[in-house]
Protein backbone atom coordinates (compact mmCIF):
# COMPACT_ATOMS: atom_id res chain seq x y z
CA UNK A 1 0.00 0.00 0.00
CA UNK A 2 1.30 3.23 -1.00
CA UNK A 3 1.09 6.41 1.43
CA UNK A 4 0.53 9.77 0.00
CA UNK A 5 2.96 12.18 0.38
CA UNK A 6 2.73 15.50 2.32
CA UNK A 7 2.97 18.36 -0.31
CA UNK A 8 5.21 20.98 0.66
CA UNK A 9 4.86 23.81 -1.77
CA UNK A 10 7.49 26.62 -2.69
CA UNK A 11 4.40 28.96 -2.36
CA UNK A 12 4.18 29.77 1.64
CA UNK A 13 0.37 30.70 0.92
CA UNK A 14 -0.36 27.23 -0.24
CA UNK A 15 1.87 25.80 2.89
CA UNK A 16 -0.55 28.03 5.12
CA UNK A 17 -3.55 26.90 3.76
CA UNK A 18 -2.29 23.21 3.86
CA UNK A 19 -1.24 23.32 7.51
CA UNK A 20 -4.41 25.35 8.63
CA UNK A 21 -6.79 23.13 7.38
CA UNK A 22 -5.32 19.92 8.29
CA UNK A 23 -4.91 21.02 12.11
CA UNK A 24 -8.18 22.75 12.22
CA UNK A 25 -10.35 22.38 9.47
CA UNK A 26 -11.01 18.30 10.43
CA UNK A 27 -12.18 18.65 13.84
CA UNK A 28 -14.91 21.79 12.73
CA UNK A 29 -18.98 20.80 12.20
CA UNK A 30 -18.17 21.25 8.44
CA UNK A 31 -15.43 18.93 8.13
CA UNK A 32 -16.60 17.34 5.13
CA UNK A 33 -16.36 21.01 3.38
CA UNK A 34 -12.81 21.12 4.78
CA UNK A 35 -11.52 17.83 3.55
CA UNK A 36 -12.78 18.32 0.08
CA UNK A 37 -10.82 21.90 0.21
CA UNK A 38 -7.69 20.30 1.63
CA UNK A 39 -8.30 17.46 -1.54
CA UNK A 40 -8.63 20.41 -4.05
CA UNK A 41 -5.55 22.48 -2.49
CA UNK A 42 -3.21 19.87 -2.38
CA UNK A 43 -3.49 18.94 -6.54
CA UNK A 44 -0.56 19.10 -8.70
CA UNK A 45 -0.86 22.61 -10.16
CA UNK A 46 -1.37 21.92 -13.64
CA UNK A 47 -4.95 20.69 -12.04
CA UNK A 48 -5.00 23.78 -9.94
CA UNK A 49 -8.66 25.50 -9.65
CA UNK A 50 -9.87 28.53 -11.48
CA UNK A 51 -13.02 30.88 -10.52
CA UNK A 52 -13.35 33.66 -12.36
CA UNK A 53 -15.05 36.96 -10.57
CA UNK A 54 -17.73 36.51 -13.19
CA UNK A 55 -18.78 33.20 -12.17
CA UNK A 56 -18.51 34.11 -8.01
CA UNK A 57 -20.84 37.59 -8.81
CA UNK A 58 -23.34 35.22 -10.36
CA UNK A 59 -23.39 32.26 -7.22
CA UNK A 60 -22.65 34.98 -4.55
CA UNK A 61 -24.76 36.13 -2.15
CA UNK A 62 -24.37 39.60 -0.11
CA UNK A 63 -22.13 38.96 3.09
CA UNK A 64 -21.66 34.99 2.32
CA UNK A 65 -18.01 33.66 2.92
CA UNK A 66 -16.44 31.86 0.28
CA UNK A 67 -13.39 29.51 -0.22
CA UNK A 68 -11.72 29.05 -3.01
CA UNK A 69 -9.21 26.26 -3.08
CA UNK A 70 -6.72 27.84 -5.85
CA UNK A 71 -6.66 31.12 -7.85
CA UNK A 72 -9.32 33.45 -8.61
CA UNK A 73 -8.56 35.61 -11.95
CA UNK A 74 -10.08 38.67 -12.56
CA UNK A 75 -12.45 38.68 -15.69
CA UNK A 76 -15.93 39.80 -14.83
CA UNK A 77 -17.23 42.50 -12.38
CA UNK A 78 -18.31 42.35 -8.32
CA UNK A 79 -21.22 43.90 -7.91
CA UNK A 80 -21.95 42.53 -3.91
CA UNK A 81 -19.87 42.72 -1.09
CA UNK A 82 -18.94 39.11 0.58
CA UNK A 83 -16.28 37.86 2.24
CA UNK A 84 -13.76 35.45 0.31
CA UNK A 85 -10.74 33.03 1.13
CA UNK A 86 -8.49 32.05 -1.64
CA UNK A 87 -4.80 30.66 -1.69
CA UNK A 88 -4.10 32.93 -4.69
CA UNK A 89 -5.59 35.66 -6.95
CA UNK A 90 -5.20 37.72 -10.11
CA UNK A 91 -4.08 41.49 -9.48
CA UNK A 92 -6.62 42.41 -11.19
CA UNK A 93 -8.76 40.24 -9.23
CA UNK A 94 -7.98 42.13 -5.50
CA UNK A 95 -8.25 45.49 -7.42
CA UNK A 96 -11.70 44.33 -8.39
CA UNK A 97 -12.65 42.84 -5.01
CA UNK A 98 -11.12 45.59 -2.74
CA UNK A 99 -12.82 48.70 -5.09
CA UNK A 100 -16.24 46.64 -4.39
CA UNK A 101 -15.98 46.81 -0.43
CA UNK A 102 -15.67 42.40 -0.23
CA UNK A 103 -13.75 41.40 2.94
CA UNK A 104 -9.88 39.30 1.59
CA UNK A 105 -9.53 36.62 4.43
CA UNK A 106 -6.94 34.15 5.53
CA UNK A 107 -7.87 30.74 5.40
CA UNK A 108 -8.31 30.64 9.22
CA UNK A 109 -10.81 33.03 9.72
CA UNK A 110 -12.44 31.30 7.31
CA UNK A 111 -12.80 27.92 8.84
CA UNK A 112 -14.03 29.77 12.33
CA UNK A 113 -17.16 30.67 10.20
CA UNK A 114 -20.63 28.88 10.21
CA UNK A 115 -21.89 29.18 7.20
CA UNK A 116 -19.67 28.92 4.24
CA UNK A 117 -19.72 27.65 0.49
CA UNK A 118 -16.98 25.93 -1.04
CA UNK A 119 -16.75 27.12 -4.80
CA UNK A 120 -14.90 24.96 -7.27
C-alpha cells in the first residue's frame, strides 16, 4: 500500500492553507467542506482551480463567505460585497474585489465561520 505524500509547496500561501486546514479544518462541524478543500488544495498545479469573478458575482450572495481552493482571476465584475478566502488571486482580481468593499480573508478566519460555500 502506498502512502501519499505531504505536499510541501514553494508557495508559503499554499503551505498556510495546507497546515491550517489539516490542524483545524477536520475537527470543525463542516469537516466534510474542509476535507474536500484540503483534496482540491493539495493537486498538482497543472490541475490547480480557477473561478473567475464573473462566475462568483453570479453564485454569490451579499455577506456569504467563500473559499476558493486555488486562484481566482479577474475577468468579470463584483457587484456585492462578501467575504472570500483564496490561496491565490489575479491582481486584477484584489483590485476588483477591494474597489467593491468584499472582505480578503486568511484561510483561518475562514474555517471559524458557520456558514460557508466551497466554490470549485
Amino acid at each position: 500500500m502506498f502512502m501519499k505524500k505531504e505536499r510541501i509547496s514553494e508557495k508559503p500561501n499554499l503551505n498556510e492553507w495546507l497546515a491550517a486546514l489539516k490542524a483545524q479544518g477536520f475537527t470543525k462541524k463542516n469537516a466534510k467542506l474542509w476535507r474536500d478543500a484540503y483534496s482540491f488544495a493539495s493537486r498538482p498545479r497543472r490541475k490547480m482551480i480557477t473561478v473567475n469573478l464573473a462566475r462568483l458575482s453570479k453564485i454569490a450572495n451579499p455577506g456569504e463567505s467563500i473559499v476558493v481552493p486555488g486562484k481566482v482571476l479577474g475577468s468579470g465584475r463584483v457587484s456585492l460585497k462578501f467575504n472570500i478566502a483564496a490561496i491565490e488571486y489575479s491582481l486584477s482580481a484584489l483590485e476588483k474585489l477591494r474597489s467593491s468593499g468584499c472582505t480578503i480573508e486568511s484561510i483561518s478566519q475562514a474555517i471559524e465561520k458557520e456558514n460557508v460555500r466551497l466554490v470549485v
